[in-house]
Protein backbone atom coordinates (compact mmCIF):
# COMPACT_ATOMS: atom_id res chain seq x y z
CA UNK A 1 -44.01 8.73 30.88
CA UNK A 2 -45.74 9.66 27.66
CA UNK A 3 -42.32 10.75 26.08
CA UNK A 4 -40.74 7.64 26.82
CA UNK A 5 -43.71 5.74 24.85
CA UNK A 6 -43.81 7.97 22.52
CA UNK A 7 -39.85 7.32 21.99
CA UNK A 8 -40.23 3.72 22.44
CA UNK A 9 -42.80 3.71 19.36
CA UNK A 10 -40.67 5.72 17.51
CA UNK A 11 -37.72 3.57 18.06
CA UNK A 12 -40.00 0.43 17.36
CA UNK A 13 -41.44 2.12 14.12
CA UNK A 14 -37.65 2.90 13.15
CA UNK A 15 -36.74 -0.26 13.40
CA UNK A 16 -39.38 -2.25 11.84
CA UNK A 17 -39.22 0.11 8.92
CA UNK A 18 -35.36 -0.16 8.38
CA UNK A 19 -34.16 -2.60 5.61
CA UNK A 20 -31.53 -5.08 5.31
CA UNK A 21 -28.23 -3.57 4.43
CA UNK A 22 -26.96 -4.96 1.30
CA UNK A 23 -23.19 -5.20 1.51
CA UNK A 24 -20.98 -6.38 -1.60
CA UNK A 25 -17.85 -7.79 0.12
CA UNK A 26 -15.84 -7.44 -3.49
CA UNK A 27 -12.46 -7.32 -2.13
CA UNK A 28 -12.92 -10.72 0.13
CA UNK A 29 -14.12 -12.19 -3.31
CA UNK A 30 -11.53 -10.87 -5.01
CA UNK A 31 -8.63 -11.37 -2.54
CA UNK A 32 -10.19 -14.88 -0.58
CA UNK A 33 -10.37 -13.39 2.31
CA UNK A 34 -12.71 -13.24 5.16
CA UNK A 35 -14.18 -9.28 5.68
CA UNK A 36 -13.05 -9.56 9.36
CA UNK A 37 -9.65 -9.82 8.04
CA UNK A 38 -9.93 -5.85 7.60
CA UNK A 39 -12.63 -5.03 9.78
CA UNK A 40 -13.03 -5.66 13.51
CA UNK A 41 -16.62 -3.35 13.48
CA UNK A 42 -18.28 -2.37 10.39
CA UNK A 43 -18.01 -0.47 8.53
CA UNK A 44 -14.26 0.49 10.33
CA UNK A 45 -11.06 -0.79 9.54
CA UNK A 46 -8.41 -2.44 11.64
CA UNK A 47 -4.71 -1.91 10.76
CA UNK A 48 -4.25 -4.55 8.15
CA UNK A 49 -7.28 -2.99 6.43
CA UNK A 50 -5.94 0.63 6.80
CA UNK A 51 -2.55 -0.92 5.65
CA UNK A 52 -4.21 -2.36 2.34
CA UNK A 53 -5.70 0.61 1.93
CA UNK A 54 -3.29 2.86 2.37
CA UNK A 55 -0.99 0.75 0.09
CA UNK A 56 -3.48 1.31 -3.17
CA UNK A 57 -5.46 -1.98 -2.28
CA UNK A 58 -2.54 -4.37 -2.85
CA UNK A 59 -1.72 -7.37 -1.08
CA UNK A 60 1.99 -7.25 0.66
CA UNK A 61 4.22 -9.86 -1.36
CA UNK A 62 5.44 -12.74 0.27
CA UNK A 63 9.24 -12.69 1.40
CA UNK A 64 10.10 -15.40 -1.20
CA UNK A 65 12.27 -13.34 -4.46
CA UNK A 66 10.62 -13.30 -7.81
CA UNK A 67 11.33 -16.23 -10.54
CA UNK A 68 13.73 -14.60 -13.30
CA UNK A 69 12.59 -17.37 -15.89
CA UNK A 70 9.04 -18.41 -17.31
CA UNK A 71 8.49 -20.71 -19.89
CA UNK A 72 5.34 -21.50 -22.02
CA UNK A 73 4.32 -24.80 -24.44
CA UNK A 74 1.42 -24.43 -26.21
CA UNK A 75 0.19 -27.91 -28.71
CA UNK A 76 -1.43 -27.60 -31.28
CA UNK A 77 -3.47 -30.66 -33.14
CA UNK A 78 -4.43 -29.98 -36.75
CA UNK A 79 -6.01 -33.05 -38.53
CA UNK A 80 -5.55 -33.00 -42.77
């Protein structure tokens, strides 16, 4: 009985004198995405996050083919 009090304090002191974790979800902010989209519990990864990861942090490219042209107009106002 006394070593189940004494674990219960113990537990309760843990607790109280844990702090907030301070997590700095940089790749949802960089990539818009929601951290459950490569996490199911923290801090482990579900397959799409082991995919990105595994892939050097990269999103996969859409299916569409690239554009083989780009054009750019820049104006200019200059006032004499």
């Amino acid at each position: 009985m006394r070593s189940s009090v004494a674990a219960a304090a113990l537990a309760a002191l843990f607790v109280a004198a844990s702090a907030p974790a301070h997590a700095i979800p940089i790749f949802a902010q960089r990539y818009h995405l929601r951290c459950g989209q490569c996490h199911s519990v923290l801090p482990e990864l579900n397959a799409f996050g082991n995919y990105f990861r595994s892939h050097g942090y990269r999103l996969p490219l859409p299916e569409h083919g690239t554009t083989i042209f780009a054009m750019r107009y820049q104006v200019e106002y200059d006032e004499h």
